[in-house]
Protein backbone atom coordinates (compact mmCIF):
# COMPACT_ATOMS: atom_id res chain seq x y z
CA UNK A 1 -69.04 -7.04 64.34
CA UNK A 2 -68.19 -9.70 61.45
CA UNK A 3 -67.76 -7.27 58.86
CA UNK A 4 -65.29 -5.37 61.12
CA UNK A 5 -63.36 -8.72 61.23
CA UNK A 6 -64.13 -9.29 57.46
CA UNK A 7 -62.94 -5.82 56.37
CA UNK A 8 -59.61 -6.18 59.18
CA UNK A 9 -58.43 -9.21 57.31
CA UNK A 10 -58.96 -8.21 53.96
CA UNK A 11 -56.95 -5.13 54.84
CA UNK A 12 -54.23 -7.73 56.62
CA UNK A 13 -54.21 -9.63 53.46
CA UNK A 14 -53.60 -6.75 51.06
CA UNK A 15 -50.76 -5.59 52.60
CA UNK A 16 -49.04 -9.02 53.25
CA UNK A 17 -49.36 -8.72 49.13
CA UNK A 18 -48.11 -5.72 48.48
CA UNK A 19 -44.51 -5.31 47.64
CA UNK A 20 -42.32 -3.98 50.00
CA UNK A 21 -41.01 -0.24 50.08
CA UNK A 22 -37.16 -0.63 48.56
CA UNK A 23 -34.23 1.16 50.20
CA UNK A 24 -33.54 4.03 47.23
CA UNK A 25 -30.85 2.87 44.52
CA UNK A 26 -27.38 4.83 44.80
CA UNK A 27 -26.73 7.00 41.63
CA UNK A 28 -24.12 5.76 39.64
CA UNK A 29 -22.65 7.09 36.13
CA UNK A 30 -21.49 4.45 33.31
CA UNK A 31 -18.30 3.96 33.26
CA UNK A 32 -16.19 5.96 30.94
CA UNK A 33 -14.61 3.79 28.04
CA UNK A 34 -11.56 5.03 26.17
CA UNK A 35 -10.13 3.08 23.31
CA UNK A 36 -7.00 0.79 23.47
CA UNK A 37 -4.27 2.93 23.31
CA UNK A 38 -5.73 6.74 24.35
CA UNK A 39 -3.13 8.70 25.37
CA UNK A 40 -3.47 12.35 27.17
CA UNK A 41 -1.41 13.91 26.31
CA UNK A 42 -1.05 12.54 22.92
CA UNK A 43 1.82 9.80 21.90
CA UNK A 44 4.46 11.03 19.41
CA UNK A 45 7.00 8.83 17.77
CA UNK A 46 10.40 9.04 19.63
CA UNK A 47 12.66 11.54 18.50
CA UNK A 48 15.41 11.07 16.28
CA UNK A 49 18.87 12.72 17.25
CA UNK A 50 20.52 11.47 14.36
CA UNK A 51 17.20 13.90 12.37
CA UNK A 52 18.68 16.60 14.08
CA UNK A 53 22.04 16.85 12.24
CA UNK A 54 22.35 18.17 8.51
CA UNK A 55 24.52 14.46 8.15
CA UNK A 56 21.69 12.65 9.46
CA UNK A 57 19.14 14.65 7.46
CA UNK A 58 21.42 13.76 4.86
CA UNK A 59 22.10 10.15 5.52
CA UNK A 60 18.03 9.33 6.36
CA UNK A 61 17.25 11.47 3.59
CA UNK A 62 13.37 10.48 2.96
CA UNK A 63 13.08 11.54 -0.32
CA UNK A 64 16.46 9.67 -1.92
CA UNK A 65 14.77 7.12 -3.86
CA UNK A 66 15.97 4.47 -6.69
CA UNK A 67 15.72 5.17 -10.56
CA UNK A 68 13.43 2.56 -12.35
CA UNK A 69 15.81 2.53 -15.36
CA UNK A 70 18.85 0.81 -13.60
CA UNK A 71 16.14 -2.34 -12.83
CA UNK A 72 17.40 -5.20 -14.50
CA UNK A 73 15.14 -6.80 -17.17
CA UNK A 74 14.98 -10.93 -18.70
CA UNK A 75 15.66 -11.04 -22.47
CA UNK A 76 12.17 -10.96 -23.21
CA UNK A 77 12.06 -7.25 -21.76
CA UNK A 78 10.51 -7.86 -18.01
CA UNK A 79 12.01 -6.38 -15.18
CA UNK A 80 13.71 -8.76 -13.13
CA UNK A 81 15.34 -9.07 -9.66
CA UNK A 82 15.63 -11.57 -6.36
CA UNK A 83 12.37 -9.44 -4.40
CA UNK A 84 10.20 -9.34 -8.12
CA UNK A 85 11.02 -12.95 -8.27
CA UNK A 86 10.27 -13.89 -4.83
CA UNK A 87 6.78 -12.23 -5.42
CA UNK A 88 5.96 -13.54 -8.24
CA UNK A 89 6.55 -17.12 -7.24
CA UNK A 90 4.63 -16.69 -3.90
CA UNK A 91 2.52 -13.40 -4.09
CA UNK A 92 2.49 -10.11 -3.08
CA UNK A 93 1.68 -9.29 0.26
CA UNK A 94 0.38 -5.41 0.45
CA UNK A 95 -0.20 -3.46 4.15
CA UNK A 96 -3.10 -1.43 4.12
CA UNK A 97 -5.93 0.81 5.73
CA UNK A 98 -9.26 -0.20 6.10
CA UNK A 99 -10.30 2.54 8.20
CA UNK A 100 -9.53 5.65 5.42
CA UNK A 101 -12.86 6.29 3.01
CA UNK A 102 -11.35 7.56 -0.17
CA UNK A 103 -7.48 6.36 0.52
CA UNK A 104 -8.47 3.12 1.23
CA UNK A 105 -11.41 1.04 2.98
CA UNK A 106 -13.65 -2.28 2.34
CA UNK A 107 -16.64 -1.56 0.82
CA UNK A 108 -19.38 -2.95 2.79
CA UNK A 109 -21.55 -3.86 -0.09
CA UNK A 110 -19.47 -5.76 -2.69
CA UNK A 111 -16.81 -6.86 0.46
CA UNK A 112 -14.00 -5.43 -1.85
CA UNK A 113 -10.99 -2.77 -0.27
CA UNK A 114 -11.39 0.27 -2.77
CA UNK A 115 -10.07 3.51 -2.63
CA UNK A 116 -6.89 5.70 -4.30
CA UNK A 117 -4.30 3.71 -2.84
CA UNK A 118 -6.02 0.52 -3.91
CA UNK A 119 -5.99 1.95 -7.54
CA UNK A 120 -2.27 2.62 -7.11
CA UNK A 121 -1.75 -1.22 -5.64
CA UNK A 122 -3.85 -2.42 -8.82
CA UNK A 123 -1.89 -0.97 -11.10
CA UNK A 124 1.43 -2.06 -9.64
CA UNK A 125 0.14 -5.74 -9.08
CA UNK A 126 -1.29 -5.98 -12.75
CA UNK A 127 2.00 -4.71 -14.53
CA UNK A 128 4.10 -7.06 -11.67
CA UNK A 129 1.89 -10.23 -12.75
CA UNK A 130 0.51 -9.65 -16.17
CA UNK A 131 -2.57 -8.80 -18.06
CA UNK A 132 -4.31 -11.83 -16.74
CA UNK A 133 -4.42 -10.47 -12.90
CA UNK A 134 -7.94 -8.72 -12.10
CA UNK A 135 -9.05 -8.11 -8.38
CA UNK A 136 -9.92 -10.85 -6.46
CA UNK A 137 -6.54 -12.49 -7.80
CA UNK A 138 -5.04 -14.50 -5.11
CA UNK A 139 -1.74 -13.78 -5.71
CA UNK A 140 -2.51 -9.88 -3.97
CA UNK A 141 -3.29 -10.00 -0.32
CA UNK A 142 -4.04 -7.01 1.00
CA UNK A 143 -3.33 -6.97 5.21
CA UNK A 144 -5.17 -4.55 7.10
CA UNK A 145 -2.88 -2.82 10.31
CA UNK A 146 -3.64 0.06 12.44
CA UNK A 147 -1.46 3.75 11.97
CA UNK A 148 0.75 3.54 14.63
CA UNK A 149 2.39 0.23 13.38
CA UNK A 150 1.98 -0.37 10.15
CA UNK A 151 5.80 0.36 8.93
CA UNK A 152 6.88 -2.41 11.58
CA UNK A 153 5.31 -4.95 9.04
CA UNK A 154 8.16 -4.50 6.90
CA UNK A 155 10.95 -7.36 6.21
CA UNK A 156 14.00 -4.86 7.46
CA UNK A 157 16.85 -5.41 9.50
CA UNK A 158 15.91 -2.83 12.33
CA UNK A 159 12.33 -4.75 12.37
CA UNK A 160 13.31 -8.11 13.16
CA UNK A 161 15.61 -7.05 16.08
CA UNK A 162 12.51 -4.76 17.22
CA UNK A 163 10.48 -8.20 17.01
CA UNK A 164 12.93 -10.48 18.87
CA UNK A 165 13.33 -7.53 21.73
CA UNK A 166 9.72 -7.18 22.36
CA UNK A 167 7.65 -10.57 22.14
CA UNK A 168 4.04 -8.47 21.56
CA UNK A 169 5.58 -7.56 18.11
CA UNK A 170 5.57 -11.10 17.23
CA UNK A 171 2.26 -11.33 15.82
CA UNK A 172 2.93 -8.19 13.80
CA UNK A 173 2.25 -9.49 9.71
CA UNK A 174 5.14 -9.17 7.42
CA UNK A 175 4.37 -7.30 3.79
CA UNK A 176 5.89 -6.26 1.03
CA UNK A 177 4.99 -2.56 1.20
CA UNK A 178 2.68 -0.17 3.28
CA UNK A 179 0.29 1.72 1.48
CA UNK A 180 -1.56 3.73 3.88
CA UNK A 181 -0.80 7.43 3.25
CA UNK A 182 2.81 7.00 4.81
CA UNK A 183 4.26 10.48 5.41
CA UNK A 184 7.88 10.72 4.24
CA UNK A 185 10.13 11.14 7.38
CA UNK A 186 13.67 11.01 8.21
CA UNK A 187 12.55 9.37 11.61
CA UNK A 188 10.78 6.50 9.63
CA UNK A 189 13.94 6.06 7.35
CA UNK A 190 15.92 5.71 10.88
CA UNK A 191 13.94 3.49 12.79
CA UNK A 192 12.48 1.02 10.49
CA UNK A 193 15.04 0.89 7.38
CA UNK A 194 12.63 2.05 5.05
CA UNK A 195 12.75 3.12 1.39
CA UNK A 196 10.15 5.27 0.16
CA UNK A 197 8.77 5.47 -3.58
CA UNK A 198 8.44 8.66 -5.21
CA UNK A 199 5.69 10.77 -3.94
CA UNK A 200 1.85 9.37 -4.97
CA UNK A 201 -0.20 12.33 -2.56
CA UNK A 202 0.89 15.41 -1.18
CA UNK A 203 -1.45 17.08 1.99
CA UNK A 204 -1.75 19.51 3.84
CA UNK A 205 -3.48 19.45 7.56
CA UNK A 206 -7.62 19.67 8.15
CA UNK A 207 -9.57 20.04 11.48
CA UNK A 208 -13.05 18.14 11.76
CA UNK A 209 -15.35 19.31 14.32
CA UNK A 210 -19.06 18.71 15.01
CA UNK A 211 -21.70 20.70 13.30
CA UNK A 212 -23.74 22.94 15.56
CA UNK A 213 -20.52 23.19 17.53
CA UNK A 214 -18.87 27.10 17.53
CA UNK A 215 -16.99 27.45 14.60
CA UNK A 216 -13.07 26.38 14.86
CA UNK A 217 -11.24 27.67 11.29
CA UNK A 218 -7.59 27.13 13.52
CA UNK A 219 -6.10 25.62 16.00
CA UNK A 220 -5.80 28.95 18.25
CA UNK A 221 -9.79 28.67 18.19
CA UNK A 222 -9.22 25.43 20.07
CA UNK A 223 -7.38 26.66 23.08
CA UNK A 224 -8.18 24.51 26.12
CA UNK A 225 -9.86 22.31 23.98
CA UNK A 226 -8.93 18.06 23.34
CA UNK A 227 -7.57 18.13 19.41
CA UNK A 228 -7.01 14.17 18.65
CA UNK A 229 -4.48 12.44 15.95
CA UNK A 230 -3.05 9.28 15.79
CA UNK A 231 -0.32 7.97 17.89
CA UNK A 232 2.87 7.84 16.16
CA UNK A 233 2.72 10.23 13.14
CA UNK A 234 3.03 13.67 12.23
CA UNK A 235 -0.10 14.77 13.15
CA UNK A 236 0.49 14.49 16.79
CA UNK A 237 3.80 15.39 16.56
CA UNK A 238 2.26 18.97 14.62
CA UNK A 239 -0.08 19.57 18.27
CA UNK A 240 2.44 18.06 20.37
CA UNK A 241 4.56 21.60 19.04
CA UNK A 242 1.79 23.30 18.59
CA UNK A 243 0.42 23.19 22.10
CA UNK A 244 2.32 25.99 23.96
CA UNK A 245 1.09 28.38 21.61
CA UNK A 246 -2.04 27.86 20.74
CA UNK A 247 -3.60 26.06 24.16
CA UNK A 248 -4.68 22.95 22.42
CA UNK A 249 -4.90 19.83 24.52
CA UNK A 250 -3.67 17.00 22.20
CA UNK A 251 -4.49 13.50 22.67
CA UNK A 252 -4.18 10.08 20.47
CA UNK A 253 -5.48 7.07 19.87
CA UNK A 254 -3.89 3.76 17.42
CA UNK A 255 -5.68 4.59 14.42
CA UNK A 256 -7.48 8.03 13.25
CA UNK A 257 -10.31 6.29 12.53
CA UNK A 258 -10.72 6.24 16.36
CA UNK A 259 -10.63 10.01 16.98
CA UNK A 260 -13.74 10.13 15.28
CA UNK A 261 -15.62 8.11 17.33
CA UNK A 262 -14.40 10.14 20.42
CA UNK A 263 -15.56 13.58 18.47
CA UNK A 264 -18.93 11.76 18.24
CA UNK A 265 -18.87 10.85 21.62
CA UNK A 266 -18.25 14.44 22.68
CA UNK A 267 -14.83 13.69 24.22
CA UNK A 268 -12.69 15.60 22.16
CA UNK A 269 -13.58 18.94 19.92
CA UNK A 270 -11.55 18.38 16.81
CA UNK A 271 -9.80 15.32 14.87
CA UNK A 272 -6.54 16.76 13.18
CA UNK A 273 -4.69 15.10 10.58
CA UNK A 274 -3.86 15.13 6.64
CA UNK A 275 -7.04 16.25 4.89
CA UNK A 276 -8.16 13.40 2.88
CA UNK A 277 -8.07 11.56 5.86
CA UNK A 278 -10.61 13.97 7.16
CA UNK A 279 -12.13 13.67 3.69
CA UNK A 280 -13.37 10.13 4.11
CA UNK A 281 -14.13 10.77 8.27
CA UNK A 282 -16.95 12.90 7.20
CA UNK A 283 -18.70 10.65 4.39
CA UNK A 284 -18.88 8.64 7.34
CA UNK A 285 -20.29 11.26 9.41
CA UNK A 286 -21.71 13.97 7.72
CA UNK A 287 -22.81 15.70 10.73
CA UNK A 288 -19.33 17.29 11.28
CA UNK A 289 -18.10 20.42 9.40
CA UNK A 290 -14.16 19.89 7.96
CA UNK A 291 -11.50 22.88 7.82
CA UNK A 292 -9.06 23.14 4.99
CA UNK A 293 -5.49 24.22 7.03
CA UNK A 294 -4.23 24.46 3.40
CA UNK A 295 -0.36 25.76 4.00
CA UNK A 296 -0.17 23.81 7.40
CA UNK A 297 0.68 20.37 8.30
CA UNK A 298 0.55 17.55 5.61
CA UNK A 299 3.43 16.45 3.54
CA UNK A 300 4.47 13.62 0.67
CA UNK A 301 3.27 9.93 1.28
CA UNK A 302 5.02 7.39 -0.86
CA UNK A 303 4.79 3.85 -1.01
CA UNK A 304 6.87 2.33 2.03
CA UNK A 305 9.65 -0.62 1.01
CA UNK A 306 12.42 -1.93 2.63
CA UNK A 307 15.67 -0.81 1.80
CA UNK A 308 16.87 -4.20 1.36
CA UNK A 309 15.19 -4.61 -1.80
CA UNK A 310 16.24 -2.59 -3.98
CA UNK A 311 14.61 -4.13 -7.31
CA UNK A 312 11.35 -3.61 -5.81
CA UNK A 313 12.00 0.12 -4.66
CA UNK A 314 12.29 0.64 -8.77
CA UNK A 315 9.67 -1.32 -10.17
CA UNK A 316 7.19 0.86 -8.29
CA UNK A 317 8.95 3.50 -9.01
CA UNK A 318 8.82 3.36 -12.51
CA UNK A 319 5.03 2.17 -12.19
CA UNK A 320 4.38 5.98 -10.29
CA UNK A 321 6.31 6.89 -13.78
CA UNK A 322 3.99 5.72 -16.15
CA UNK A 323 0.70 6.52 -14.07
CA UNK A 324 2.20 10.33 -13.53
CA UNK A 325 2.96 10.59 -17.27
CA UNK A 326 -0.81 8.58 -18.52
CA UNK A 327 -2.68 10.71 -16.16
CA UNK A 328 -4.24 7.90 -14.38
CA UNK A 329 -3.10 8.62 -11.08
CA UNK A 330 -4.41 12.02 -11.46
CA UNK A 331 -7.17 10.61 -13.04
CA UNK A 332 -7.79 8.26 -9.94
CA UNK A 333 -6.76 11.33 -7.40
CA UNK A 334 -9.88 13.41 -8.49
CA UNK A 335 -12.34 10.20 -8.70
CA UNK A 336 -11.63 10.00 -5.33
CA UNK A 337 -11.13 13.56 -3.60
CA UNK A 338 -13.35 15.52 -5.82
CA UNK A 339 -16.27 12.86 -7.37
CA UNK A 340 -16.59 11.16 -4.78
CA UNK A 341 -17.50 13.92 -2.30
CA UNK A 342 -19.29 15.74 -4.69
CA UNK A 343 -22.00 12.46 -4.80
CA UNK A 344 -22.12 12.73 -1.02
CA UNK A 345 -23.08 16.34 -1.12
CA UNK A 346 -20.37 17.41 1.06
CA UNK A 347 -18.25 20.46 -0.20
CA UNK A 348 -15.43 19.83 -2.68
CA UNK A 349 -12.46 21.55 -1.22
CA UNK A 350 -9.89 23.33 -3.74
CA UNK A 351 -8.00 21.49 -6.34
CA UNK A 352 -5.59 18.78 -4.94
CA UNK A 353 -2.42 20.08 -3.93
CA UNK A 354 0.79 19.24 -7.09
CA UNK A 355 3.16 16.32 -6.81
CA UNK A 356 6.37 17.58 -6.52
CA UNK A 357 8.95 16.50 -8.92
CA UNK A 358 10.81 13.71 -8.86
CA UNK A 359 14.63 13.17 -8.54
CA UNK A 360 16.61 9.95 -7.88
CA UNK A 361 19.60 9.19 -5.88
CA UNK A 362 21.33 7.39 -9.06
């Protein structure tokens, strides 16, 4: 009889300690998290009526540059002028990428922004300020801006009244110049008052998809599919009229950089945009194959200026000049594009695509 009792509390005991039978847990899927910015369908620049005219074409011509010979020069043979002066007195203030391997990115070793365009902005700071500059100078700062507004960092006429009409531009840096493979547009010429240099790059268009995935070599293989570029440029202007006929689904983001996290992420099957972008997004992921669209897309980038200073616009032009005619932009082209990939045994695409020549408005 007592070791019924015994045995009936133990038993009462052991389930007082045991821990209760929870109510089950709902399913529930993680939230999905876009980047700042996404757009679907994709964001394209505003179109330009005046673009649409032969005058307009004409007037917002992107490739009517300034001749470097007309730049005034001191007695003692430098070139001279009130924006040269200005930046040599307080520096010079250079927008950039630091999201574009190969065109331009901060090395995460050393801490240093390297790249082609960096060679370019080297070149034109050292023969601006003298033998004695070397990187690391502080009279070259080098701001870092996402693709969408970079060429709103300009000191133009159409910028400022853009700033004082929309009070989130305020915080927008002012610079000198945009290097940041800047594709020459009328519609850039029109709504920011830009000058462009001479040509320092020409492209043409690439896909990047995953590896493993079924093999896109076009656009038409991506019907129904998401194809991202960034807001704002030509690239998503190029799906944005490409999508009735070939079925793609174009979306955007701020910077490219951007579309290829969402390709990682599986959210979108391609990343389109000029191909050593593409380049660079693949030494960061190798796992993704690249297509060469050579013949489609791309275009001239040049070295972005305002139009308002004109002594500037032919200083760097006549720095393009002497790197064109040296070979070290060429020189500094294949480093880059053809070297560089090489080391990261990815393939090296055909030979980089001519400069075209150059002709100035005076």
């Amino acid at each position: 009889m007592r070791a019924r009792a015994v045995t009936a509390a133990l038993a009462l005991l052991l389930a007082g300690c045991s821990a209760p039978t929870g109510a089950p847990q709902e399913e529930r899927a993680a939230p999905l998290v876009l980047p700042y910015g996404y757009a679907d369908p994709g964001s394209e620049a505003t179109p330009i009526e005046a673009c649409e005219t032969a005058e307009g074409r004409l007037e917002f011509d992107p490739r009517r540059t300034l001749n470097p010979a007309a730049l005034g020069r001191d007695a003692a043979g430098a070139p001279v002028g009130p924006t040269l002066d200005e930046i040599r007195r307080d520096g010079l203030v250079v927008g950039v990428s630091q999201t574009t391997p190969l065109l331009s990115r901060r090395n995460q070793v050393t801490g240093e922004m390297e790249g082609y365009e960096l060679d370019i902005i080297h070149r034109i700071a050292t023969e601006l300020f003298g033998p004695g500059f070397a990187p690391g100078d502080p009279r070259l700062r080098l701001v870092t801006m996402p693709t969408g507004s970079r060429l709103l960092a300009l000191r133009t006429g159409k910028n400022d009244a853009a700033r004082k009409a929309d009070p989130k531009l305020a915080e927008v840096p002012e610079v000198h110049m945009v290097l940041a493979d800047v594709t020459l547009t009328c519609g850039r010429v029109y709504t920011h008052d830009v000058m462009y240099s001479a040509p320092y790059l020409t492209t043409n268009a690439g896909l990047l998809t995953r590896t493993g995935a079924e093999r896109r070599s076009s656009l038409a293989d991506l019907s129904g599919r998401k194809v991202c570029a960034a807001s704002a440029t030509t690239s998503i202007a190029d799906l944005l009229a490409l999508r009735p006929s070939t079925g793609i689904l174009p979306v955007s983001v701020p910077d490219s950089s951007e579309c290829l996290m969402l390709l990682q992420r599986g959210l979108v099957d391609a990343v389109y945009t000029d191909f050593p972008i593409l380049q660079g997004l693949q030494l960061q992921d190798p796992g993704t194959t690249l297509v060469d669209l050579r013949g489609q897309g791309g275009g001239q980038a040049g070295v972005a200026m305002s139009k308002d200073h004109p002594d500037l616009i032919r200083f760097v032009n006549g720095v393009l000049e002497r790197m064109r005619a040296d070979g070290s932009l060429a020189a500094s082209r294949d480093r880059w594009f053809v070297d560089e990939v090489r080391a990261a045994g990815l393939d090296v695409p055909g030979p980089p695509l001519d400069l075209p020549p150059v002709t100035y408005a005076d």
